[in-house]
N, C-alpha and C. Protein backbone atom coordinates (compact mmCIF):
# COMPACT_ATOMS: atom_id res chain seq x y z
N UNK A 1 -15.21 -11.53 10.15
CA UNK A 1 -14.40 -11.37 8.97
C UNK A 1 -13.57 -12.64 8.75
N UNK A 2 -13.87 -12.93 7.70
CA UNK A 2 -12.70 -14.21 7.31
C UNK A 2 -11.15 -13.79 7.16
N UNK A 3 -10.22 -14.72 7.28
CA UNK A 3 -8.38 -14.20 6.72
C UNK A 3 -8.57 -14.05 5.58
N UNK A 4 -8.12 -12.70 5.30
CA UNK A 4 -7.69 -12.25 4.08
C UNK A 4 -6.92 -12.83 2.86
N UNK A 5 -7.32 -12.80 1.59
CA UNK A 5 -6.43 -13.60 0.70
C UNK A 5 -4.77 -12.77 0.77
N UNK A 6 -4.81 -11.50 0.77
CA UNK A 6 -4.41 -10.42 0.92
C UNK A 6 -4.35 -9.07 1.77
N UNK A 7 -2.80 -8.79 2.34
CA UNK A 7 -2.85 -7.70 3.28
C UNK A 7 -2.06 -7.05 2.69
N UNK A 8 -2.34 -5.36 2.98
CA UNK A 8 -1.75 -4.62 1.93
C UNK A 8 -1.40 -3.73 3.20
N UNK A 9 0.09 -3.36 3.06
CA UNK A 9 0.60 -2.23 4.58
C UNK A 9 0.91 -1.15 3.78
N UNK A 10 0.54 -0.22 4.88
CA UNK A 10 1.33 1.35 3.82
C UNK A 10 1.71 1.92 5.08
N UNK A 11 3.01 2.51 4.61
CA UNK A 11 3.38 3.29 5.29
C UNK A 11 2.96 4.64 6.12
N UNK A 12 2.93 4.91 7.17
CA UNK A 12 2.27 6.17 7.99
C UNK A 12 3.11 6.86 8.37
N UNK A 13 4.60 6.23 8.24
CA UNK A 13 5.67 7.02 8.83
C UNK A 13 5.86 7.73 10.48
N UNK A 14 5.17 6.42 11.27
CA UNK A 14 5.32 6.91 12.52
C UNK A 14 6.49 6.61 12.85
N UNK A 15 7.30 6.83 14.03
CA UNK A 15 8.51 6.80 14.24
C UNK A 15 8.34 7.04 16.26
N UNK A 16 7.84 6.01 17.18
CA UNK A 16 7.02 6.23 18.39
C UNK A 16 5.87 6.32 17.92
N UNK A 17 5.70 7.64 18.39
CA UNK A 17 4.17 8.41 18.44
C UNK A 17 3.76 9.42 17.66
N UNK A 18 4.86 9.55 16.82
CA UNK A 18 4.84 11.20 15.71
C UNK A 18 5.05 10.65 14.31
N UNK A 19 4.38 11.08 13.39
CA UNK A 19 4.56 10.53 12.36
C UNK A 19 5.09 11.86 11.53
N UNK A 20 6.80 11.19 11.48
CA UNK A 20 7.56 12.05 11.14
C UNK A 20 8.56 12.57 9.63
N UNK A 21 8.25 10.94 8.82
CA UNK A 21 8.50 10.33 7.44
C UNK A 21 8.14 10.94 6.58
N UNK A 22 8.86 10.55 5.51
CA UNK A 22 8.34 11.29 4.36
C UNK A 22 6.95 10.78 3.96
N UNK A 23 6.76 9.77 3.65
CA UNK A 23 5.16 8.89 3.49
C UNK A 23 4.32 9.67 3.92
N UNK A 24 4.19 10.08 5.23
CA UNK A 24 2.89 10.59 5.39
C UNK A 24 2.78 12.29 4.97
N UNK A 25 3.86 13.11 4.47
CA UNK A 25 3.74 14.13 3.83
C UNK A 25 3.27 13.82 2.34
N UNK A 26 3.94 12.41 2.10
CA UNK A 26 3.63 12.57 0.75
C UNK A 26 1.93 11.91 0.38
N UNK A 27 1.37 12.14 1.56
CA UNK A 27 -0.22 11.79 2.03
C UNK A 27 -0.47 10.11 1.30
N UNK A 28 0.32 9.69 2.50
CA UNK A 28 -0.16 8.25 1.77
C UNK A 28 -0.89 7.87 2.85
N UNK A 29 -1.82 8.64 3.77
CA UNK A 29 -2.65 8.26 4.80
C UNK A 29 -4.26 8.26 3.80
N UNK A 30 -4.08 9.08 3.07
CA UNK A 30 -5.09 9.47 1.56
C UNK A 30 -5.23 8.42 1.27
N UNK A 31 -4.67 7.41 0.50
CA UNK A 31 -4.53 6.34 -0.29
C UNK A 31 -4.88 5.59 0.55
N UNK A 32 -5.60 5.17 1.98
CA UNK A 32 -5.78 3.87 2.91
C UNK A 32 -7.59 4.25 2.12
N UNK A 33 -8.21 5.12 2.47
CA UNK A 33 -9.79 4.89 2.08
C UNK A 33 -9.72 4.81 0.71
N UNK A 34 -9.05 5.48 0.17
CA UNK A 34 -9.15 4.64 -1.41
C UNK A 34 -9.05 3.21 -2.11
N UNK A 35 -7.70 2.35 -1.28
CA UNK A 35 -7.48 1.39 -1.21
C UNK A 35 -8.97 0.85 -0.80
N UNK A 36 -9.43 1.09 0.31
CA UNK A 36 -10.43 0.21 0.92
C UNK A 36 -11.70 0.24 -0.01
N UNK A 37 -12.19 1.64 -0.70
CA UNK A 37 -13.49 1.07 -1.41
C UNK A 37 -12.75 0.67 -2.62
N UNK A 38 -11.56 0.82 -3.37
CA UNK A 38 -11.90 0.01 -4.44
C UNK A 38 -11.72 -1.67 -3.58
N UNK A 39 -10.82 -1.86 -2.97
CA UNK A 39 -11.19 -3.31 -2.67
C UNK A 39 -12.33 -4.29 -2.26
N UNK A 40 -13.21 -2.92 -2.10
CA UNK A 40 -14.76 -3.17 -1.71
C UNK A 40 -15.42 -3.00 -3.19
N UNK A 41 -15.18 -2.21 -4.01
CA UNK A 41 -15.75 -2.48 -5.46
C UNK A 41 -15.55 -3.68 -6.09
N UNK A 42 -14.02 -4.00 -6.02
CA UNK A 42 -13.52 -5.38 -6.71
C UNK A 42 -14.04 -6.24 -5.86
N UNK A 43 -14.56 -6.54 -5.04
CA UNK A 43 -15.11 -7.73 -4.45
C UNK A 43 -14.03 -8.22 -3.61
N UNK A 44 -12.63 -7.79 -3.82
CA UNK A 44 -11.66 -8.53 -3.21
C UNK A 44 -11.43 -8.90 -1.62
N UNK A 45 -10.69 -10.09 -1.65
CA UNK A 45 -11.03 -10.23 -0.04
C UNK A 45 -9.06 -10.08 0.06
N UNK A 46 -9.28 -8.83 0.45
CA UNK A 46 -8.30 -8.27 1.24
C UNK A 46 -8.01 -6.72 2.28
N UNK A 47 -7.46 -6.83 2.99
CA UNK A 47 -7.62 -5.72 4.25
C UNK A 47 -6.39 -4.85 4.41
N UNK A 48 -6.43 -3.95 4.36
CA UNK A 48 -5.53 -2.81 4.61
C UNK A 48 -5.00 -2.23 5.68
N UNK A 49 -3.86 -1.65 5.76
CA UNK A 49 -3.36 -1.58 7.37
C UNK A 49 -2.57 -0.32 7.40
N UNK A 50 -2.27 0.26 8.04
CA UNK A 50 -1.14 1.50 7.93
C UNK A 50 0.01 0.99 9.16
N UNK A 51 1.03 1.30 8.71
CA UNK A 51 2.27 0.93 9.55
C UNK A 51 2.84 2.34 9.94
N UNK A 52 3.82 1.70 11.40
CA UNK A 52 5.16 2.69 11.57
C UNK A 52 5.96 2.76 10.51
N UNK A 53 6.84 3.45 9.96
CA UNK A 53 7.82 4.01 9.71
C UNK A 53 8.66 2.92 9.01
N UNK A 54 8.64 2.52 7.79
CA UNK A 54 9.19 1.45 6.72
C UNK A 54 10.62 1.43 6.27
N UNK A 55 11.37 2.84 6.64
CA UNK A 55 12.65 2.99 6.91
C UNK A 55 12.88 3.26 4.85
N UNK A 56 11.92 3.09 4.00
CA UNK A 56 12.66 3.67 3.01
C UNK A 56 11.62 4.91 2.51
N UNK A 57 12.08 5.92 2.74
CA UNK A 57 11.72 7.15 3.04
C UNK A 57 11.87 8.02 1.54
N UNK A 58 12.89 7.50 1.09
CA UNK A 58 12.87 8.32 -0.01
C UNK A 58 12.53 7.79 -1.54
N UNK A 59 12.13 6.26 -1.16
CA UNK A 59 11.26 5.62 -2.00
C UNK A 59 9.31 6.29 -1.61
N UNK A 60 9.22 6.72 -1.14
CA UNK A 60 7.88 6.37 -0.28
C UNK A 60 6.68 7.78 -1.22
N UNK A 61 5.55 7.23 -1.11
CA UNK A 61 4.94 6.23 -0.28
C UNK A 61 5.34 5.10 -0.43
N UNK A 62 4.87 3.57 0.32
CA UNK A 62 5.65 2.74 0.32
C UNK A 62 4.35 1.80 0.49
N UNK A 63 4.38 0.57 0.26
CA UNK A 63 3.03 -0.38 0.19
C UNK A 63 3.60 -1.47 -0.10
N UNK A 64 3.10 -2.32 0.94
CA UNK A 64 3.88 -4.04 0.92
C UNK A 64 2.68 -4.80 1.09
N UNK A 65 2.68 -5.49 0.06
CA UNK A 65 1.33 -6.46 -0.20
C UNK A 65 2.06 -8.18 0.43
N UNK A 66 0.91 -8.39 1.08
CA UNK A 66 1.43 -10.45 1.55
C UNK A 66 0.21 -10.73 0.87
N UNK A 67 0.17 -12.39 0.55
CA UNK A 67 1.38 -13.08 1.19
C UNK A 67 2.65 -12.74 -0.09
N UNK A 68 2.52 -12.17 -0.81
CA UNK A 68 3.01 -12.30 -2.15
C UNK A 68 4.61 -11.32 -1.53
N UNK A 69 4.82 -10.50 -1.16
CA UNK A 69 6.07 -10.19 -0.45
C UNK A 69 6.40 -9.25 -0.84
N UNK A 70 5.57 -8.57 -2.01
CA UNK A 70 6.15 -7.11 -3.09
C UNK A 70 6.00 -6.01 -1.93
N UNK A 71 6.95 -4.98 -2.27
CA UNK A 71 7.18 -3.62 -1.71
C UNK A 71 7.06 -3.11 -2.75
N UNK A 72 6.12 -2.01 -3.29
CA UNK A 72 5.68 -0.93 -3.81
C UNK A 72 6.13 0.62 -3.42
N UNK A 73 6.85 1.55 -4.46
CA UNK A 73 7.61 2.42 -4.00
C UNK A 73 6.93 3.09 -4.59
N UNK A 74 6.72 4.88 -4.33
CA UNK A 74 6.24 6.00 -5.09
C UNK A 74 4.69 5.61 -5.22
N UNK A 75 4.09 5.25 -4.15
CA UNK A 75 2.51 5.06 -4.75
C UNK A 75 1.85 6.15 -4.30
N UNK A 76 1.83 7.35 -5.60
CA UNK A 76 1.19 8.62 -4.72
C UNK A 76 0.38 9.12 -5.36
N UNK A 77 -0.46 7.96 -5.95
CA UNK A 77 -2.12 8.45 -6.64
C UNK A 77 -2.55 7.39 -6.66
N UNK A 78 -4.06 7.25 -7.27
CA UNK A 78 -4.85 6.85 -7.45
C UNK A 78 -5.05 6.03 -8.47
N UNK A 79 -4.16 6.13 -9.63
CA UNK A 79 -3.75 5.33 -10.77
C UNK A 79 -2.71 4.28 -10.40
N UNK A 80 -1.42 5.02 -9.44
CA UNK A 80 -0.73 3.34 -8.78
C UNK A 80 -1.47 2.44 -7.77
N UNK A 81 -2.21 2.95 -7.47
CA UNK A 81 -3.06 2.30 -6.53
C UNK A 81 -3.92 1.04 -7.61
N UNK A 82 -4.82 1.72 -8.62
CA UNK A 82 -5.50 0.81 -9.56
C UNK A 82 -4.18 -0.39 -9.83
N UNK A 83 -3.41 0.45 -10.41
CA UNK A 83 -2.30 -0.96 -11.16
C UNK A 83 -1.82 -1.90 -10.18
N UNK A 84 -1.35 -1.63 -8.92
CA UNK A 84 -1.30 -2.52 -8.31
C UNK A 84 -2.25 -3.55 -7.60
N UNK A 85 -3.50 -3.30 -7.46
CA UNK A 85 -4.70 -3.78 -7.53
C UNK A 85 -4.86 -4.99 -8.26
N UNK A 86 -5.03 -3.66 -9.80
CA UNK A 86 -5.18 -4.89 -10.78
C UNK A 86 -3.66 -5.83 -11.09
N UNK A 87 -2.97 -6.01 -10.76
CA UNK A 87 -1.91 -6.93 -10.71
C UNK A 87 -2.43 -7.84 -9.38
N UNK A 88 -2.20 -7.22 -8.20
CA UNK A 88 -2.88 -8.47 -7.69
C UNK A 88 -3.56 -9.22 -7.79
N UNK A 89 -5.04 -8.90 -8.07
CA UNK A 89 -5.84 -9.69 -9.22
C UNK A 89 -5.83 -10.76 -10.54
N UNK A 90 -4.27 -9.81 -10.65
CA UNK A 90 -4.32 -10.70 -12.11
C UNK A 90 -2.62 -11.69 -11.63
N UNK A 91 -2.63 -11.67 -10.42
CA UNK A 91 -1.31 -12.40 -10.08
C UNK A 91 -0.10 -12.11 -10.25
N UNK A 92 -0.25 -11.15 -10.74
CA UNK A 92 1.22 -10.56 -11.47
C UNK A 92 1.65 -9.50 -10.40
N UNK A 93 2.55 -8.47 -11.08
CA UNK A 93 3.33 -7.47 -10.37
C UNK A 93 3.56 -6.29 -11.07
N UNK A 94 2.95 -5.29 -10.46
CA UNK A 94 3.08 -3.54 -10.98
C UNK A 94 4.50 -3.64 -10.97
N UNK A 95 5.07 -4.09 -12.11
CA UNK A 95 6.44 -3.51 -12.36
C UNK A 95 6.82 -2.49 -12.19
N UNK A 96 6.40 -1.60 -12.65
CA UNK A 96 6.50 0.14 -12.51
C UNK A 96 6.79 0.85 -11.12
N UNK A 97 6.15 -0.14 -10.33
CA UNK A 97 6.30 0.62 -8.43
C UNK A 97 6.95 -0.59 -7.89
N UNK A 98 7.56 -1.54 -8.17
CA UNK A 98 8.18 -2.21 -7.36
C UNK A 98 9.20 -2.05 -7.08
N UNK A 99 9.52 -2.04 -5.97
CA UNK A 99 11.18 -2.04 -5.60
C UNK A 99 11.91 -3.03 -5.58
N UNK A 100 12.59 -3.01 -6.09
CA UNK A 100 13.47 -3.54 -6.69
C UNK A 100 14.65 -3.66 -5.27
């Protein structure tokens, strides 16, 4: 595998060994295979990761794209998933889910 142009983290809300966060109730473990084939549809060369516990919980799900540095709040479908996508793509920034 080559380095990624792009790494995209989402929250799993582990906390140790228990994943105890709001994120992963709000099934953002769902959104990692989705992420992955559309990034496999778009051709894009970037890789996906699930993290411990992102500490903002009541923003969440939660998704931090590098190298670009955005934190993505409330990504809990399949349509924020596209927009932020296609913003990466298009260089820009899903205004709508960024945290601010």
């Amino acid at each position: 595998m080559n380095k990624p142009e792009h790494h995209i983290l989402v929250c799993a809300s582990f906390r140790g060994t228990e994943a105890k966060g709001k994120c992963i109730k709000k099934e953002s473990m769902q959104l990692i295979g989705y992420l992955e084939t559309e990034i496999d549809d778009r051709g894009m060369n970037a890789m996906v990761s699930s993290t411990g516990c992102l500490k903002l919980c009541e923003e969440g799900p939660v998704m931090v794209v590098y190298p670009q540095g955005h934190w993505y709040r409330n990504v809990t479908n399949e349509d924020a998933v596209d927009e932020i996508l296609d913003a990466i793509e298009g260089g820009t920034v899903a205004k709508e889910y960024l945290l601010a």
